[in-house]
Protein backbone atom coordinates (compact mmCIF):
# COMPACT_ATOMS: atom_id res chain seq x y z
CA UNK A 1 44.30 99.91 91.43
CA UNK A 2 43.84 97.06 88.70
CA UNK A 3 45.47 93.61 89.71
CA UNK A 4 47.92 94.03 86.71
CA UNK A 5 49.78 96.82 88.45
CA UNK A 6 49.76 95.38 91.25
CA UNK A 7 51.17 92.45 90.29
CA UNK A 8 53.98 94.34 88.17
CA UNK A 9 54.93 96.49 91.45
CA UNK A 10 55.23 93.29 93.38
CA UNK A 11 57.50 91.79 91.08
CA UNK A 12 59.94 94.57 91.22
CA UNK A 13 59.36 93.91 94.47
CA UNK A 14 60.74 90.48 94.34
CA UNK A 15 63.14 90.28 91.32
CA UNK A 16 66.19 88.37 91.38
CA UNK A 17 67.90 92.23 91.37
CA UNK A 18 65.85 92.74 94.60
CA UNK A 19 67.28 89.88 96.55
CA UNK A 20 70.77 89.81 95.06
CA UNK A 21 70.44 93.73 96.74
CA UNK A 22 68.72 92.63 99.91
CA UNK A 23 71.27 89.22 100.19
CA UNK A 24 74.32 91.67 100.24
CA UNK A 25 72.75 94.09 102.69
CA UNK A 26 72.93 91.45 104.87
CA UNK A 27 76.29 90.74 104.48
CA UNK A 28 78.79 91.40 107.30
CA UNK A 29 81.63 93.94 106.54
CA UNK A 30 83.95 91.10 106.04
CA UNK A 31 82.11 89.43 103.81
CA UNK A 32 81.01 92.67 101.69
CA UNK A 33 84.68 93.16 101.57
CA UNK A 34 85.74 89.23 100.52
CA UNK A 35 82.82 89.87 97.94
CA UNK A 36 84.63 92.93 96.62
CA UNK A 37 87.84 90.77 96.33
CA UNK A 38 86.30 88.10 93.82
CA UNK A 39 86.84 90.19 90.67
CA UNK A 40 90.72 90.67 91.91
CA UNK A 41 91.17 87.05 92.50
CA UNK A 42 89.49 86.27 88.95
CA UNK A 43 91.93 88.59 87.28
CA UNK A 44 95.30 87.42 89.03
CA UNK A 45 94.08 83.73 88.68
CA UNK A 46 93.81 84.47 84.82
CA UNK A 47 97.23 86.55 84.22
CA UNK A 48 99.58 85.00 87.55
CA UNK A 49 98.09 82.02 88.79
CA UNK A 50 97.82 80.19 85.36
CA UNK A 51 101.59 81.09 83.87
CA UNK A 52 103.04 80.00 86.67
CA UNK A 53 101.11 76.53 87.11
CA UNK A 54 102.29 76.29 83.35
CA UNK A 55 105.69 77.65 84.18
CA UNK A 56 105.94 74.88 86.68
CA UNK A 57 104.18 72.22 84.27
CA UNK A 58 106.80 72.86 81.88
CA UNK A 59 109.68 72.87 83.84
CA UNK A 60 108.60 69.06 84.87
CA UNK A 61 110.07 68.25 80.98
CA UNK A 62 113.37 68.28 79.25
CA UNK A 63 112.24 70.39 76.89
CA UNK A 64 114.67 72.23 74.41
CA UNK A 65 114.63 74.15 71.54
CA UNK A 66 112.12 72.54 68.70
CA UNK A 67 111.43 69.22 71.31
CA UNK A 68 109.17 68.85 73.51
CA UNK A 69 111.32 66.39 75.65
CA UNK A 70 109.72 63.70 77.69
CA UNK A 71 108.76 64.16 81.44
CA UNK A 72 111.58 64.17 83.88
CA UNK A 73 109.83 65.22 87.04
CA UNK A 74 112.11 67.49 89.40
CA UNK A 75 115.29 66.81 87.22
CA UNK A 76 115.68 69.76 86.47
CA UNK A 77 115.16 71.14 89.87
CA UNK A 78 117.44 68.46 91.10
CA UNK A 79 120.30 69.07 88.87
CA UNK A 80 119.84 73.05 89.22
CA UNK A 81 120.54 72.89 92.76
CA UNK A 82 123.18 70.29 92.98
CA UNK A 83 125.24 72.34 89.71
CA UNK A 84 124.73 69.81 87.37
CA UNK A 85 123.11 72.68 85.20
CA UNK A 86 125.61 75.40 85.51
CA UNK A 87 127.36 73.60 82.38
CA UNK A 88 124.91 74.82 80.02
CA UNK A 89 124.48 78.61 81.35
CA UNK A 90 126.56 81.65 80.21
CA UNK A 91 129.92 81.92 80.90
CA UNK A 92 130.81 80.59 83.99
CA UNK A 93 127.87 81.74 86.14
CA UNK A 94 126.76 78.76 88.72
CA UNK A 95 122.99 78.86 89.90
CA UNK A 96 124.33 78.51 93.75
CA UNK A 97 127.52 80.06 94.62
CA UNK A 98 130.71 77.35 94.95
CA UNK A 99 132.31 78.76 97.84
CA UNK A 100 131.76 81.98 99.96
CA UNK A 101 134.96 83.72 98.34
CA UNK A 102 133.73 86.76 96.07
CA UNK A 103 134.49 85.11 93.29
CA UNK A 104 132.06 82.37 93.70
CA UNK A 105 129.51 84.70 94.95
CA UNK A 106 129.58 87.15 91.68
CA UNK A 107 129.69 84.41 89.38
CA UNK A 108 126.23 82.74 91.17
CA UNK A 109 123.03 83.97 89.65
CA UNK A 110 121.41 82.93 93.17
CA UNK A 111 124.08 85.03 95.29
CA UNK A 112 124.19 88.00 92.88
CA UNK A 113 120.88 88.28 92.65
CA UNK A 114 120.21 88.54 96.89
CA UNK A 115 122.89 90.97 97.35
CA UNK A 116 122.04 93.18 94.91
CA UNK A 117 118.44 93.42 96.61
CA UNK A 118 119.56 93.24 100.17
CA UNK A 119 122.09 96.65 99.06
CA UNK A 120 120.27 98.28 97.03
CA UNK A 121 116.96 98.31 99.05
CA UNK A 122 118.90 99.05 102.47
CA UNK A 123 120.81 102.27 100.75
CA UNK A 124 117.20 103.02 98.59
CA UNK A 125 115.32 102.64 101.78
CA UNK A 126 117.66 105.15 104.23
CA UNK A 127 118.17 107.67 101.45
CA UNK A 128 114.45 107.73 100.46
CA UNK A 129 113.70 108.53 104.32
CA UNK A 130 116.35 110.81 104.06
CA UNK A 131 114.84 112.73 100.91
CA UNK A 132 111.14 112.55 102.48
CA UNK A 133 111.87 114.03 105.66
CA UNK A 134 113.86 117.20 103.48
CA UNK A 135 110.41 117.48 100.95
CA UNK A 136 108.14 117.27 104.56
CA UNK A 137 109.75 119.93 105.62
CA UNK A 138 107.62 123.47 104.45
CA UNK A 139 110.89 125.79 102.62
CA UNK A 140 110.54 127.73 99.54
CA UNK A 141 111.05 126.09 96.12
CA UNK A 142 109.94 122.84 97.48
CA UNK A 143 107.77 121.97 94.88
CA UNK A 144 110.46 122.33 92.38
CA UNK A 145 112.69 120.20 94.65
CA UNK A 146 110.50 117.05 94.52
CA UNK A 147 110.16 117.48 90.77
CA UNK A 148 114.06 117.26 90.47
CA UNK A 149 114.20 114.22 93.25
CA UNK A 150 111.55 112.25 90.39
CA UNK A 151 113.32 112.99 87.22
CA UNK A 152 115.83 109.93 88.03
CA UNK A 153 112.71 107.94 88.73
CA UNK A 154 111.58 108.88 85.40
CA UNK A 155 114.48 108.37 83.12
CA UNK A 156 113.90 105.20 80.79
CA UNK A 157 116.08 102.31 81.63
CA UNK A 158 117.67 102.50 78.18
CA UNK A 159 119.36 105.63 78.42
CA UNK A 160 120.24 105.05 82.25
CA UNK A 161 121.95 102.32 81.31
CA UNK A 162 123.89 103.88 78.42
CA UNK A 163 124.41 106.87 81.43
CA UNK A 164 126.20 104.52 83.28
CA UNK A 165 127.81 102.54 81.19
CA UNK A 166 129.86 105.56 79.78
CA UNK A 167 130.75 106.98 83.30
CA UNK A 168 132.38 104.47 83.90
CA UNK A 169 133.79 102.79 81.13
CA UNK A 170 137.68 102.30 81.74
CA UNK A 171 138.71 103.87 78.58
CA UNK A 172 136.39 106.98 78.58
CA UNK A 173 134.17 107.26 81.75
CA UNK A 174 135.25 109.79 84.44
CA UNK A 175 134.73 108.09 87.65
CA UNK A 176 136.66 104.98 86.71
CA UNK A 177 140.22 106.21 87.47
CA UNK A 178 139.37 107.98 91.19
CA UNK A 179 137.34 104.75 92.36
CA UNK A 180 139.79 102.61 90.59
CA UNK A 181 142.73 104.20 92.83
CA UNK A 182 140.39 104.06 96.22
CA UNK A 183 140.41 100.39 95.21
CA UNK A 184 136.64 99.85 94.54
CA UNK A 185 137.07 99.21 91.03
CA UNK A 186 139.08 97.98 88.53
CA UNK A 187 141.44 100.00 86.51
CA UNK A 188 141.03 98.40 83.58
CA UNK A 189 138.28 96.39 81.90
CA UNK A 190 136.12 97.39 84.48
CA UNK A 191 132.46 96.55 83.29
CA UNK A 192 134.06 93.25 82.58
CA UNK A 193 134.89 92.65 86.24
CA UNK A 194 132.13 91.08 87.56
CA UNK A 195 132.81 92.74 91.65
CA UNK A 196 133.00 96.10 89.62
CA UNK A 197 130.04 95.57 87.27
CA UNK A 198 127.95 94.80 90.36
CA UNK A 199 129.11 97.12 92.20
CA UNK A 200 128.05 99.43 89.86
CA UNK A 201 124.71 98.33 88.83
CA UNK A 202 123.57 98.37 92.54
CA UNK A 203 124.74 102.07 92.19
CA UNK A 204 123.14 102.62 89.20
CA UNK A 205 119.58 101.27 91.08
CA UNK A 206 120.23 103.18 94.37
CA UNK A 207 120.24 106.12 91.92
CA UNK A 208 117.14 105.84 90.09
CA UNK A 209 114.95 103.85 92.51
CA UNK A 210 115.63 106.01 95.78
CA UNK A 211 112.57 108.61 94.93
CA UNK A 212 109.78 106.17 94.39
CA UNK A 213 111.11 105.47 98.14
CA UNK A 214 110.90 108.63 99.04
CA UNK A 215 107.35 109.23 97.45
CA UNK A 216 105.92 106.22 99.44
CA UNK A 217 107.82 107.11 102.86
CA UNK A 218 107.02 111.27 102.28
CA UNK A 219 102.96 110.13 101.57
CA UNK A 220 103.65 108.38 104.96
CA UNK A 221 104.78 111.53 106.39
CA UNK A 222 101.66 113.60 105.47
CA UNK A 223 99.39 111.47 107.13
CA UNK A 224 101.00 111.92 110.31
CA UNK A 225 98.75 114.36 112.37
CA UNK A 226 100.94 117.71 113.10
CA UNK A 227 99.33 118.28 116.10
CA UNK A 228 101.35 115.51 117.76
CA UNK A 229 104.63 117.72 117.19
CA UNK A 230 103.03 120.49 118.82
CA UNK A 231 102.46 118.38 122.09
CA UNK A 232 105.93 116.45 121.81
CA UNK A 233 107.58 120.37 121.76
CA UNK A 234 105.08 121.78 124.45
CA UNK A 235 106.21 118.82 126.66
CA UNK A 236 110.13 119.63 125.79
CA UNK A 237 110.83 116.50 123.07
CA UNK A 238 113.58 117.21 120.86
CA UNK A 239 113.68 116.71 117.27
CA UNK A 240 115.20 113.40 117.85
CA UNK A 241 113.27 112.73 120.33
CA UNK A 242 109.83 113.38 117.98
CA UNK A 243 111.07 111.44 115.20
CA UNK A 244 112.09 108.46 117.79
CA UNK A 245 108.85 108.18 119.54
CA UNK A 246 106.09 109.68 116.42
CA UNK A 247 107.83 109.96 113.12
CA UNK A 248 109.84 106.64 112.71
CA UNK A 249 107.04 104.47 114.39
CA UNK A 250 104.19 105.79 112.46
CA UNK A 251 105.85 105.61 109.16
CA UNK A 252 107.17 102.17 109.96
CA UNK A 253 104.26 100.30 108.12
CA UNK A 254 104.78 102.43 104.94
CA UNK A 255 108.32 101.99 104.93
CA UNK A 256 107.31 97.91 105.59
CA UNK A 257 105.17 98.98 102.39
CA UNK A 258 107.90 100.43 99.94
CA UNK A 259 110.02 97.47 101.39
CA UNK A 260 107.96 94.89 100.28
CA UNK A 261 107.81 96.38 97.08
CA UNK A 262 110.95 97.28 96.32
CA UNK A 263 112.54 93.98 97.33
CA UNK A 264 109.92 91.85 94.91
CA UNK A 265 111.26 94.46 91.94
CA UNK A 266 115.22 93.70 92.72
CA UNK A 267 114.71 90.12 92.80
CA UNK A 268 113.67 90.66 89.32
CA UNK A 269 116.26 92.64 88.19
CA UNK A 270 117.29 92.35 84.51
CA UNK A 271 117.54 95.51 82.27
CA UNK A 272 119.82 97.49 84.02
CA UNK A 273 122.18 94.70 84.17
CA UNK A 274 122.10 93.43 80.37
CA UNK A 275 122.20 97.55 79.64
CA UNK A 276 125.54 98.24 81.63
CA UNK A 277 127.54 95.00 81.80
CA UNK A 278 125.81 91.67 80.32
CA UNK A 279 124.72 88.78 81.55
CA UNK A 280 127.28 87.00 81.72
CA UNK A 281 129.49 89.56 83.95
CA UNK A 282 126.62 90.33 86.49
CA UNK A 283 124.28 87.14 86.20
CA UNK A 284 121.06 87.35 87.85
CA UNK A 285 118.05 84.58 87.93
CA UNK A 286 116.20 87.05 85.40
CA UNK A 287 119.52 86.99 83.64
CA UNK A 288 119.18 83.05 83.72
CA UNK A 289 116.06 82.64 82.67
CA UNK A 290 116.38 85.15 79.57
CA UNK A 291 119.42 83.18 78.17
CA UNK A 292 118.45 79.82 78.74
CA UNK A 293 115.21 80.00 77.07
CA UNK A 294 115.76 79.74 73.43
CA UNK A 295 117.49 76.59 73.92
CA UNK A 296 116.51 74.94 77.19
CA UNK A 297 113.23 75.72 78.15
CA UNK A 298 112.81 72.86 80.40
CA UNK A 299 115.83 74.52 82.16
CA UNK A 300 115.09 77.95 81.79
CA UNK A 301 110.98 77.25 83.17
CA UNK A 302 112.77 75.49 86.24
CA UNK A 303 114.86 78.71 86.84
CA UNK A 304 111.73 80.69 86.58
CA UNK A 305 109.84 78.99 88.82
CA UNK A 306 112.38 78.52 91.59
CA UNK A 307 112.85 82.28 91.49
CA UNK A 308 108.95 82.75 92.01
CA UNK A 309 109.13 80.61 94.98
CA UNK A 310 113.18 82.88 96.62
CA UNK A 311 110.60 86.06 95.52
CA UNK A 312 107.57 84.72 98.04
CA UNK A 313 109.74 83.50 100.47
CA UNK A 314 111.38 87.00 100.59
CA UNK A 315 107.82 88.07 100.75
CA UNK A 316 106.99 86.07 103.62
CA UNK A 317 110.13 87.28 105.77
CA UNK A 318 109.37 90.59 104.90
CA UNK A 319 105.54 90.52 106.08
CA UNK A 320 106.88 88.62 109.37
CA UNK A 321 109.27 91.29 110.04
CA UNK A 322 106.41 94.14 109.98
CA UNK A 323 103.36 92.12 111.45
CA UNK A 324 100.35 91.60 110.27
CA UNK A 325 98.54 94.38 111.36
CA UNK A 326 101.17 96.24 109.18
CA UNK A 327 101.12 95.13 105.64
């Protein structure tokens, strides 16, 4: 063997390719899997971390339409939470509500916005476990069931909104005048009734967001070994009893899952709203931000980022309430 090959197999031997190779074989699984991570924290430091450092950068001036403003520091934060802004937002929306009467807490963006994510994720939540635990079940036609479940899912926002908006209209919509004599809504003007118009737009959500619910909660369900059931029904469980003791608790950390996600997505709610009612009926911190921005960005950058910070502190709760271990 000549010394030229030799030397060539040797350094393929002991190119940088070889030890970058060799250097993460002897990683540990942790750090194989923090190595993994890098390209995800690259891309959500490029398209999250960086508008929202200038979202808060921004929000630090009193800047408005065609000015650039001079820096205020947390003035805007300041006034915002003390209702020195709600002057210059739509209608007479407040950012925090003014008293705990419904009035005040449909006409805050702040209130509106929690309630309709604390409703509309409970009723999503039990009537997506609801739906999964029907399309677990093995019965004829099922397939065609969980297509019909999805097509709500599936229908643009657009024409949900326009769906909605004509049901209940007070002039031509068809559930108006039964719901308006049970006393839930208003007779008349009814998408202009702020209680009504949010009343309906958390319907309107429960409606179309309940099956990605129950397509996280039912992929739960499959992963559940069956032959648990057969021992909980050799030892004399009842149905209640198996669902109690396997179903619920093993599904728990998916429904923590669809939770999670589901909550971030209602504290961001904006289309359905500005489709069925307006802003200014149903305001929401989406809402907020949308209308103040042309004008008052200083303002409307403030808005934004205090909602990013109610959004991760909803987080937080949420990934306290299911552990760890869970999420």
């Amino acid at each position: 063997m000549s010394s030229d090959t030799a030397g060539a197999r040797e350094s393929r031997r002991s190119g940088l390719g070889v030890q970058v190779m060799q250097w993460m074989e002897n990683l540990s699984d942790t750090q194989y899997a923090y190595l993994l991570l890098i390209p995800v924290f690259v891309l959500l430091g490029s398209i999250a971390l960086y508008p929202l450092l200038r979202t808060f950068e921004l929000s630090l001036f009193s800047t408005t339409l065609g000015n650039v403003g001079e820096f205020v520091g947390a003035q805007n934060y300041v006034e915002l939470f003390t209702g020195q802004k709600d002057a210059i937002l739509p209608g007479s929306t407040t950012f925090l509500p003014k008293n705990l009467s419904l009035t005040g807490m449909v006409q805050s963006a702040l209130a509106v916005t929690l309630i309709f994510a604390l409703v509309s994720v409970l009723f999503e939540t039990m009537i997506g476990l609801g739906q999964a635990l029907i399309l677990d079940q093995d019965f004829y036609g099922r397939r065609w069931v969980r297509a019909a479940i999805i097509i709500p899912w599936a229908v643009p926002i657009v024409i949900q909104g326009m769906m909605f908006f004509l049901m209940f209209n007070s002039n031509i919509g068809f559930l108006t005048p039964p719901l308006a004599d049970l006393g839930v809504l208003a007779p008349t003007n009814t998408l202009n009734d702020p209680a009504s118009s949010l009343f309906i737009v958390i319907v309107a959500d429960i409606w179309k967001t309940s099956a990605f619910m129950a397509l996280l909660i039912l992929a739960g369900l499959q992963s559940i070994d069956r032959g648990l059931y057969d021992v909980a029904r050799v030892a004399g469980a009842t149905k209640w009893q198996q669902f109690k003791h396997i179903t619920f608790p093993l599904i728990l950390p998916t429904i923590g899952i669809a939770v999670l996600f589901r909550s971030v997505q209602a504290m961001r709610v904006y289309g359905i709203i500005d489709f069925v009612s307006g802003c200014e009926t149903v305001p929401s911190l989406s809402c907020m931000v949308v209308n103040t921005f042309l004008t008052r960005q200083g303002t409307s950058a403030a808005i934004a980022f205090a909602t990013a910070g109610i959004i991760g502190v909803v987080v937080m709760l949420i990934i306290v309430w299911q552990g760890e271990d869970a999420i």
